[in-house]
PDB file of N, CA and C in Angstrom:
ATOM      1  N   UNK A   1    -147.291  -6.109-217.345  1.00  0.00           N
ATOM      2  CA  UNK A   1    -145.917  -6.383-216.998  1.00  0.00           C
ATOM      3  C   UNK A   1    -145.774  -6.661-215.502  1.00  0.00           C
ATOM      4  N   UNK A   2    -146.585  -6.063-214.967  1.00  0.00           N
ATOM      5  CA  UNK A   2    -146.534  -5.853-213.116  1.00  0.00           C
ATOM      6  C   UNK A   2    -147.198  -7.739-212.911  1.00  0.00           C
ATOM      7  N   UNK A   3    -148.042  -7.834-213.844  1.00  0.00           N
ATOM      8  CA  UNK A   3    -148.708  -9.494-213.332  1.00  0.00           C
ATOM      9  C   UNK A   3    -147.047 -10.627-213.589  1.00  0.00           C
ATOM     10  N   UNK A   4    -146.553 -10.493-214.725  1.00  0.00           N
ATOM     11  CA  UNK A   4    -145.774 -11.073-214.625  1.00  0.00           C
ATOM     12  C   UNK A   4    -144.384 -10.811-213.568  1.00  0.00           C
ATOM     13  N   UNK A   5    -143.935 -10.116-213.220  1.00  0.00           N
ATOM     14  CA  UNK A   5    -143.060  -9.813-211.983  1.00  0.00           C
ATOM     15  C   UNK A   5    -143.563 -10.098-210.864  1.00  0.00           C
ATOM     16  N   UNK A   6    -144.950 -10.438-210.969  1.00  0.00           N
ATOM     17  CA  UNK A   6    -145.575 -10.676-209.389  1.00  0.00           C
ATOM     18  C   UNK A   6    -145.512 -12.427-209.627  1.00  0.00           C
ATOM     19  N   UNK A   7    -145.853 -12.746-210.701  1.00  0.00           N
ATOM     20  CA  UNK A   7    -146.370 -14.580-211.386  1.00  0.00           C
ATOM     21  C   UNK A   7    -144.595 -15.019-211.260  1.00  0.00           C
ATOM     22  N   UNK A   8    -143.772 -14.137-211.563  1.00  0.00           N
ATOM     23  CA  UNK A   8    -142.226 -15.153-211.273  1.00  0.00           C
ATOM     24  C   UNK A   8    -141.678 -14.626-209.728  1.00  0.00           C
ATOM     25  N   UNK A   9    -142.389 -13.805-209.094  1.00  0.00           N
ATOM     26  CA  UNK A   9    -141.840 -13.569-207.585  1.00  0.00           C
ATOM     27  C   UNK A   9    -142.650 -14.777-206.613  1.00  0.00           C
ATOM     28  N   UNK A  10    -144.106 -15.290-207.344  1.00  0.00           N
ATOM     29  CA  UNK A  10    -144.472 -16.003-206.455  1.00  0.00           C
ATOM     30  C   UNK A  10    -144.246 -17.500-206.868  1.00  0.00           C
ATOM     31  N   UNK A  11    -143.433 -17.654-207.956  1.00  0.00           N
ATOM     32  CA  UNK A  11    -142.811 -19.242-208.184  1.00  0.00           C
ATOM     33  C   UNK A  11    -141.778 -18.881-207.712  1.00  0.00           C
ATOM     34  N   UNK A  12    -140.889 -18.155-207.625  1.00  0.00           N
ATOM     35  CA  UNK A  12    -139.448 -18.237-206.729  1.00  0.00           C
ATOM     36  C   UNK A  12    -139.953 -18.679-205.286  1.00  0.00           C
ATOM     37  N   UNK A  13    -140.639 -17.957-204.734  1.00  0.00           N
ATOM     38  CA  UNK A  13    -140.933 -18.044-203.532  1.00  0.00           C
ATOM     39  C   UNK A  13    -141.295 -19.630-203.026  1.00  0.00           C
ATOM     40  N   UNK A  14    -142.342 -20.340-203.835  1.00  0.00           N
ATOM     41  CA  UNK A  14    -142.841 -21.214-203.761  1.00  0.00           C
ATOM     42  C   UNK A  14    -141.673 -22.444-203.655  1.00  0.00           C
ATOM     43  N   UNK A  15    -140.940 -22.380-205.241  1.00  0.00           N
ATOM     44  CA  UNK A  15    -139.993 -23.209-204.845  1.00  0.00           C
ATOM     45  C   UNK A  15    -139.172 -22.880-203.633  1.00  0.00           C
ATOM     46  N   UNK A  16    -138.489 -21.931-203.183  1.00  0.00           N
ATOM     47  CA  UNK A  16    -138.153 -21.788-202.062  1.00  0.00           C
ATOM     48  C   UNK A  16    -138.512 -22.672-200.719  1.00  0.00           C
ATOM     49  N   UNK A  17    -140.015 -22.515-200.800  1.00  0.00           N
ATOM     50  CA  UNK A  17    -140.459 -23.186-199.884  1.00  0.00           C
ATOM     51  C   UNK A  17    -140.371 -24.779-199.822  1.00  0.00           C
ATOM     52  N   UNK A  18    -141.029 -24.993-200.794  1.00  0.00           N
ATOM     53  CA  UNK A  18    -140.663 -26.252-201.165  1.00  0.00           C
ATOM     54  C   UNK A  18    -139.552 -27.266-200.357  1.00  0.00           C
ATOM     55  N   UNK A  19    -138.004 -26.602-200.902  1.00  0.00           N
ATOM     56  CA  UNK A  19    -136.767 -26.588-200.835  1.00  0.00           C
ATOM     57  C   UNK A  19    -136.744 -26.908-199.503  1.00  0.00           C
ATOM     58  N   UNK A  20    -136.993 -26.025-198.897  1.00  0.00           N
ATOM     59  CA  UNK A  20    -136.776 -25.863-196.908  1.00  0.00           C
ATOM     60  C   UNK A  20    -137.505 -27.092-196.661  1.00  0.00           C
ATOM     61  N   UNK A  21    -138.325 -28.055-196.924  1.00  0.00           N
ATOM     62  CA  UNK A  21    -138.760 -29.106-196.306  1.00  0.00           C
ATOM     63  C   UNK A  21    -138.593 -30.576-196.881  1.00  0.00           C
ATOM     64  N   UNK A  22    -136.934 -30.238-197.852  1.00  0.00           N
ATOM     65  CA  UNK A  22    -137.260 -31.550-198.502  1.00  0.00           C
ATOM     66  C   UNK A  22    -135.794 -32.250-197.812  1.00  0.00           C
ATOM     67  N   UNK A  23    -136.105 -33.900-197.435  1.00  0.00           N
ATOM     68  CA  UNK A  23    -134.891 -34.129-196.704  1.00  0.00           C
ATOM     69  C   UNK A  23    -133.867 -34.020-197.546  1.00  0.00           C
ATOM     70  N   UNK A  24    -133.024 -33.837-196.691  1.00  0.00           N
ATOM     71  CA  UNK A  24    -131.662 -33.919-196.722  1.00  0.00           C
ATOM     72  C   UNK A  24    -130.458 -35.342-196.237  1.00  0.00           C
ATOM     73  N   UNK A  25    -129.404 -35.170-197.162  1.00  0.00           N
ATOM     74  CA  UNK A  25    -128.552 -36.423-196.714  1.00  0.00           C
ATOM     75  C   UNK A  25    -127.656 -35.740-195.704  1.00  0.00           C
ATOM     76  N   UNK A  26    -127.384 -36.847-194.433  1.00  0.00           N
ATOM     77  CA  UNK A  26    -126.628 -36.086-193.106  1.00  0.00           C
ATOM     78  C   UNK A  26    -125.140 -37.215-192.913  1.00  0.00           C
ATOM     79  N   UNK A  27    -124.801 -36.469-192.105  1.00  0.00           N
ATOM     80  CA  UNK A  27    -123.308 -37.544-191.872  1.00  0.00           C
ATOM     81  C   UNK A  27    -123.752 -38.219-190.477  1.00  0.00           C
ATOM     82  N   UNK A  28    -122.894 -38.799-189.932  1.00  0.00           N
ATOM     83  CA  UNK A  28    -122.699 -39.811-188.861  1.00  0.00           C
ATOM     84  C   UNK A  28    -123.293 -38.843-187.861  1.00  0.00           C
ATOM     85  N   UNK A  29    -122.038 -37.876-187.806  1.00  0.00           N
ATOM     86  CA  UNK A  29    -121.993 -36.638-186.766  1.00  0.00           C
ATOM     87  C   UNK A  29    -123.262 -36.114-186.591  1.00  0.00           C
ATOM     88  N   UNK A  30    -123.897 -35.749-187.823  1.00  0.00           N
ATOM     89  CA  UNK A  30    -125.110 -34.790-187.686  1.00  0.00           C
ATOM     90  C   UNK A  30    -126.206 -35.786-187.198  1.00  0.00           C
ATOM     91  N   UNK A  31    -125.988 -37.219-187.642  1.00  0.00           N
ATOM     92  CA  UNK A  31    -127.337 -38.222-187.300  1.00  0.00           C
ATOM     93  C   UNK A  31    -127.641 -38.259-185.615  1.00  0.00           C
ATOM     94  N   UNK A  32    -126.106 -38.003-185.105  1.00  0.00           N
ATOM     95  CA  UNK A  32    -125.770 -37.989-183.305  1.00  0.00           C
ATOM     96  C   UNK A  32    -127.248 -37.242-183.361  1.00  0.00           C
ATOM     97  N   UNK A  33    -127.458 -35.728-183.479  1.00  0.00           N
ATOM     98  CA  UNK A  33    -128.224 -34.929-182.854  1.00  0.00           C
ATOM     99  C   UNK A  33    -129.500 -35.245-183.452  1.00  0.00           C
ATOM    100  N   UNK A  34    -130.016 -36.007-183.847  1.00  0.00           N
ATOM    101  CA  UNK A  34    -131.075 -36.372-184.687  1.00  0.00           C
ATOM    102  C   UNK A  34    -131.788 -37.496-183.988  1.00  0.00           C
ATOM    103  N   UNK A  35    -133.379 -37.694-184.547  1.00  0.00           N
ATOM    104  CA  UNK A  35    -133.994 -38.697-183.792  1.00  0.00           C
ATOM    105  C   UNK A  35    -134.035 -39.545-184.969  1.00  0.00           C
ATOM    106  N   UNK A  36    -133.198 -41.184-185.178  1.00  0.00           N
ATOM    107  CA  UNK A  36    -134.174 -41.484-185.678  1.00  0.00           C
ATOM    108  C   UNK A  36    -136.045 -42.290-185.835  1.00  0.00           C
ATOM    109  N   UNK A  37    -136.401 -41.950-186.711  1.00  0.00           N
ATOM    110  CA  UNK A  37    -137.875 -42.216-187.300  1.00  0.00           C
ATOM    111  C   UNK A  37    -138.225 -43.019-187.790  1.00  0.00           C
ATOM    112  N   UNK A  38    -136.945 -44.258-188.490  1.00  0.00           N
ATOM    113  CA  UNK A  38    -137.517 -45.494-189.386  1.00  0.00           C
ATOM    114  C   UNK A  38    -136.818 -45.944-190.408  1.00  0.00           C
ATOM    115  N   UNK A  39    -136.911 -46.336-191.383  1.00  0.00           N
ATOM    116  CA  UNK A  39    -136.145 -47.052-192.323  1.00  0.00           C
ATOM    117  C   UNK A  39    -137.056 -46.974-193.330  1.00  0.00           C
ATOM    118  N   UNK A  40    -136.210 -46.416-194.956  1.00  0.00           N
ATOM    119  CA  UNK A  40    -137.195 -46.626-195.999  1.00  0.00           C
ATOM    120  C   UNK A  40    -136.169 -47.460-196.772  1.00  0.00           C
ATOM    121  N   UNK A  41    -137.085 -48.237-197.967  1.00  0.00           N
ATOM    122  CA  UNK A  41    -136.270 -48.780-198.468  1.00  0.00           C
ATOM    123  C   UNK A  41    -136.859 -48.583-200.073  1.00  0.00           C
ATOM    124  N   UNK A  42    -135.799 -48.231-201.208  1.00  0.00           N
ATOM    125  CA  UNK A  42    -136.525 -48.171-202.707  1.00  0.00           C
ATOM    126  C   UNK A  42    -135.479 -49.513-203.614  1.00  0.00           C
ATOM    127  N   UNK A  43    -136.328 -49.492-204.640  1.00  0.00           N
ATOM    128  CA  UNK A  43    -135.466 -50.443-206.009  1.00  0.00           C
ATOM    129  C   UNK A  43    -135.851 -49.686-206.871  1.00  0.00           C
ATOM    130  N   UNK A  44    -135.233 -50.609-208.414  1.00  0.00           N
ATOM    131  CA  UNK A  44    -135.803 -50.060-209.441  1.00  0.00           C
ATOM    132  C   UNK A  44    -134.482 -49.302-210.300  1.00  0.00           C
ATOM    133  N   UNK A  45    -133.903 -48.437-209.322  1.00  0.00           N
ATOM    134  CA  UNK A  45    -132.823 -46.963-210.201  1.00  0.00           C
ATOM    135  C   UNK A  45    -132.075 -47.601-211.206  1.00  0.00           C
ATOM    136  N   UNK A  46    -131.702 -47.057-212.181  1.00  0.00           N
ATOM    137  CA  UNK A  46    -130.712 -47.619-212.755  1.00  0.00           C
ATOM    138  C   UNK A  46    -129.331 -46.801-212.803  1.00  0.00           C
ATOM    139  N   UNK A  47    -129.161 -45.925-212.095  1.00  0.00           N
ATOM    140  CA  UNK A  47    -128.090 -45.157-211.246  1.00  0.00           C
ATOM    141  C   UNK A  47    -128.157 -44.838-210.137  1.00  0.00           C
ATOM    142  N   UNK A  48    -126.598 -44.570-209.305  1.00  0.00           N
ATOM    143  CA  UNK A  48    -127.200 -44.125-207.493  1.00  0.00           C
ATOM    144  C   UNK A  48    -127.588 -43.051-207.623  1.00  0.00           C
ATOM    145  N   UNK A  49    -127.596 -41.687-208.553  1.00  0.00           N
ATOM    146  CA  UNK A  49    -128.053 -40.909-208.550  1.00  0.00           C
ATOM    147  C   UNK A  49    -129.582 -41.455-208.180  1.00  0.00           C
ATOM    148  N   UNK A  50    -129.894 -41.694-208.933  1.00  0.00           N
ATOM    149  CA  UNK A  50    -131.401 -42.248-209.302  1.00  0.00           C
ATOM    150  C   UNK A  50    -132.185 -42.817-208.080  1.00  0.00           C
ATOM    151  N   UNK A  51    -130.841 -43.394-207.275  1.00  0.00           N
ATOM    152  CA  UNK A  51    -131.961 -44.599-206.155  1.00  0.00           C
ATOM    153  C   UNK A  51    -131.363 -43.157-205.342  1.00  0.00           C
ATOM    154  N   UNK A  52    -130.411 -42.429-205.020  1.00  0.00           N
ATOM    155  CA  UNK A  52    -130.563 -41.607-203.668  1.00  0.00           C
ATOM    156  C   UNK A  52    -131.932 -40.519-203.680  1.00  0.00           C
ATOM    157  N   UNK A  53    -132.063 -40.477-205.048  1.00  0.00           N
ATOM    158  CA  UNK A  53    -133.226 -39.703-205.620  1.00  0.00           C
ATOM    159  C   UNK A  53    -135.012 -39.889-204.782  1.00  0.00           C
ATOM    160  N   UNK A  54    -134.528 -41.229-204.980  1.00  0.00           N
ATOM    161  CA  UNK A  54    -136.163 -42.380-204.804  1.00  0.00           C
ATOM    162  C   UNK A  54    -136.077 -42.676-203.518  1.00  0.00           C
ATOM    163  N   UNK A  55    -135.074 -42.575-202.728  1.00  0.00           N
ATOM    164  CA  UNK A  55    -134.319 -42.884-201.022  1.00  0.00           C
ATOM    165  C   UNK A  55    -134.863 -41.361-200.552  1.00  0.00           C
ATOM    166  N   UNK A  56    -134.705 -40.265-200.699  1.00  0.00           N
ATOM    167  CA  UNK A  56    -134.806 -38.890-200.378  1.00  0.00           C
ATOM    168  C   UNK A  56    -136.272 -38.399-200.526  1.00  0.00           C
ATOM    169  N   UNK A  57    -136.813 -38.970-201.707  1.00  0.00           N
ATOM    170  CA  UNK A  57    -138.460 -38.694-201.901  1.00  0.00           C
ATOM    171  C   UNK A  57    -139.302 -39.496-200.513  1.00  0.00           C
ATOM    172  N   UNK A  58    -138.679 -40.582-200.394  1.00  0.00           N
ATOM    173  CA  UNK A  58    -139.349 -41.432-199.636  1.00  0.00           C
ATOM    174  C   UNK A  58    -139.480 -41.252-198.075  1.00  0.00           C
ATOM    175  N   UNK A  59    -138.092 -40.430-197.952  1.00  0.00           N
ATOM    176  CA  UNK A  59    -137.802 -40.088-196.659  1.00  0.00           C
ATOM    177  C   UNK A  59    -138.636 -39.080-196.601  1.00  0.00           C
ATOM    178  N   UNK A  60    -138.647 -37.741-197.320  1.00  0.00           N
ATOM    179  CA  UNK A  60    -139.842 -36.636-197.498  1.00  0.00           C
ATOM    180  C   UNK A  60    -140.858 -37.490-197.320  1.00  0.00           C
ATOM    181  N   UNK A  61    -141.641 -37.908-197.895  1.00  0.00           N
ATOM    182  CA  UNK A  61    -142.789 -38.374-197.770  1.00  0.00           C
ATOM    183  C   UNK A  61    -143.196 -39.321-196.758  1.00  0.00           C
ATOM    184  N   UNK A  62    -142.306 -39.388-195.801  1.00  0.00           N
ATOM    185  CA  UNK A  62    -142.507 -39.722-194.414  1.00  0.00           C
ATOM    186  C   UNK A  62    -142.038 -39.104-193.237  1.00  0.00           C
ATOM    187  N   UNK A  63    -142.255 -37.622-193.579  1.00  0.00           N
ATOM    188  CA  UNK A  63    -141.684 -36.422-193.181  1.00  0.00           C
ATOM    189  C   UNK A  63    -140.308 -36.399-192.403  1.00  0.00           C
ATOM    190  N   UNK A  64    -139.397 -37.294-192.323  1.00  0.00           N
ATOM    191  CA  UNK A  64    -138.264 -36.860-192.227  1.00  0.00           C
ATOM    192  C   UNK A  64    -137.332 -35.770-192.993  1.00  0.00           C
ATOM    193  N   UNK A  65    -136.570 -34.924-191.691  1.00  0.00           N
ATOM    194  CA  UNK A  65    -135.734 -33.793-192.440  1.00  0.00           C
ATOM    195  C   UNK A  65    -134.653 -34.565-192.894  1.00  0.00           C
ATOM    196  N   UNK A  66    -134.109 -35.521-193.007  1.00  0.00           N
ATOM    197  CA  UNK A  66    -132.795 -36.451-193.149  1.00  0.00           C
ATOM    198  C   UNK A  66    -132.872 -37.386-193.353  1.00  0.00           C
ATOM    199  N   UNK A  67    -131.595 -38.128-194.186  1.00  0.00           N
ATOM    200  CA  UNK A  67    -131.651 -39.223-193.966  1.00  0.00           C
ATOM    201  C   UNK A  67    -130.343 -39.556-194.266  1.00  0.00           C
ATOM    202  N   UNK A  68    -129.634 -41.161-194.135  1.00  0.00           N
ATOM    203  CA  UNK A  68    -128.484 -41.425-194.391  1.00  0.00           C
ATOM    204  C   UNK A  68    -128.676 -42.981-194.663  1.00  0.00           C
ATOM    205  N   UNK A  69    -127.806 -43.025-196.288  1.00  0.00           N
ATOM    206  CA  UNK A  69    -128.555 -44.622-196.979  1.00  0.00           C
ATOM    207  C   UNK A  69    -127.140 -45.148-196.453  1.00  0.00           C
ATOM    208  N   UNK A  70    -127.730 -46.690-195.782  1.00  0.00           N
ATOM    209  CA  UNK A  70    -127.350 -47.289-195.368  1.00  0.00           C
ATOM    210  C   UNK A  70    -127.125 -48.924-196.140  1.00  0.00           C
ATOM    211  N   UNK A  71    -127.561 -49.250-197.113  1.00  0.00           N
ATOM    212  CA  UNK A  71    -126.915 -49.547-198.433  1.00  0.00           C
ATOM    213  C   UNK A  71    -127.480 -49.779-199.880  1.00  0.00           C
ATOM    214  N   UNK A  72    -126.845 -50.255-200.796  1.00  0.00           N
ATOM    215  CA  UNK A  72    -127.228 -49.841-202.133  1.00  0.00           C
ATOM    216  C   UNK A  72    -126.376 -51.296-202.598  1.00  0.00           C
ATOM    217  N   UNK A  73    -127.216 -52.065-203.612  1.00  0.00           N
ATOM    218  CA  UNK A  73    -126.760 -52.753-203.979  1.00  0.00           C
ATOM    219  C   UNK A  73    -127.656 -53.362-205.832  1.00  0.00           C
ATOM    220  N   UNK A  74    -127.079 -54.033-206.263  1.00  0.00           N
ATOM    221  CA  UNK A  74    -127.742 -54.531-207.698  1.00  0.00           C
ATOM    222  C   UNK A  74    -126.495 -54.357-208.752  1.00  0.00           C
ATOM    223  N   UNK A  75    -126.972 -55.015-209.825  1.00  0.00           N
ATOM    224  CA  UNK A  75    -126.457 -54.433-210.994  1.00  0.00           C
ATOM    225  C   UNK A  75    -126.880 -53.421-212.092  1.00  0.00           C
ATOM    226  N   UNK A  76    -127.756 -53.706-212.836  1.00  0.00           N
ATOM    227  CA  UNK A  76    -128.607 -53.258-214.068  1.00  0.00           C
ATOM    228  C   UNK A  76    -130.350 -52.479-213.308  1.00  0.00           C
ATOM    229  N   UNK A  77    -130.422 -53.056-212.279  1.00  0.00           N
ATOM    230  CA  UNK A  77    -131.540 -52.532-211.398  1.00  0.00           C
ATOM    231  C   UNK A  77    -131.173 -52.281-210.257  1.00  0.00           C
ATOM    232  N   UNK A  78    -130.784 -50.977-209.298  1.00  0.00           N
ATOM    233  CA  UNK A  78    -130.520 -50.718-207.606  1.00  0.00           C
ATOM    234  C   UNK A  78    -131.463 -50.788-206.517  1.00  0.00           C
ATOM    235  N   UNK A  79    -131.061 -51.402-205.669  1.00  0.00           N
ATOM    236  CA  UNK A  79    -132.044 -51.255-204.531  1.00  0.00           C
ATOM    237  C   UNK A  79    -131.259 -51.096-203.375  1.00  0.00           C
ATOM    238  N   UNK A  80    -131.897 -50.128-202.683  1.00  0.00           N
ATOM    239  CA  UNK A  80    -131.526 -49.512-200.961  1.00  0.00           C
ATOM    240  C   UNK A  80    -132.006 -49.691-199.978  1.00  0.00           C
ATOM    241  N   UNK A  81    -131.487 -49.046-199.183  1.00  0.00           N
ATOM    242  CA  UNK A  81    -131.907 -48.983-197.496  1.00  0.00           C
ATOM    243  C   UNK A  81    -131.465 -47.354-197.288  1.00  0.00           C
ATOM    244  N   UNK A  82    -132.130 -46.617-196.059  1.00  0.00           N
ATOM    245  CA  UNK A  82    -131.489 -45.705-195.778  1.00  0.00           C
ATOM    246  C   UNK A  82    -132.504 -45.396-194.281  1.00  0.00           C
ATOM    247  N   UNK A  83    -131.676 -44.814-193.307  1.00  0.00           N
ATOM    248  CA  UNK A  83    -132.188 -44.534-192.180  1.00  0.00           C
ATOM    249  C   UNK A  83    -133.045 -43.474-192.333  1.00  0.00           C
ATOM    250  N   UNK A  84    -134.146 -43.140-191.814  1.00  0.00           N
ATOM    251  CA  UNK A  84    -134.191 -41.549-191.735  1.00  0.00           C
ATOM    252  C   UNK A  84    -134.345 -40.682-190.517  1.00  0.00           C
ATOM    253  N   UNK A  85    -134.337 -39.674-190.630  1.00  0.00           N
ATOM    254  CA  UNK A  85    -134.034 -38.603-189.250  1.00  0.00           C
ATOM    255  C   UNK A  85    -135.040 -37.542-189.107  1.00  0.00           C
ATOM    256  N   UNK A  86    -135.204 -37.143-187.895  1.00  0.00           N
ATOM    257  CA  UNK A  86    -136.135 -35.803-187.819  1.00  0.00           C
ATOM    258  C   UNK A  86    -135.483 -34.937-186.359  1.00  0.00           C
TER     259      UNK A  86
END
């Protein structure tokens, strides 16, 4: 019983961590204090859920803490732009 209370204390934790390093979307205001780092750009979504999704992975994976999409366009397939920040 003790392995399992230890096996779900160290996936809480983990995701936790996780969490703390994955970007985030910022406003105007917050971009002021921010450097930006570059421009990513995704297609493909077939909702904005979907492309801010694929906009936010991308920014993570080019270690920015932030980012702010700068536009979104398509019909049946979306494609973006979005700044990112560190």
């Amino acid at each position: 019983m003790k392995t399992i209370k230890y096996a779900v204390a160290a996936a809480a934790l983990t995701a936790l961590s996780f969490g703390a390093f994955a970007a985030e979307p910022v406003t105007p205001a917050q971009a002021q204090n921010m450097n930006k780092i570059g421009v990513v750009s995704a297609d493909g979504a077939s909702t904005l859920d979907g492309l801010e999704a694929r906009l936010a992975a991308k920014a993570e994976a080019a270690g920015a803490s932030g980012y702010s999409i700068t536009s979104a366009n398509g019909q049946n397939k979306l494609s973006g732009t979005a700044v990112i920040y560190k």
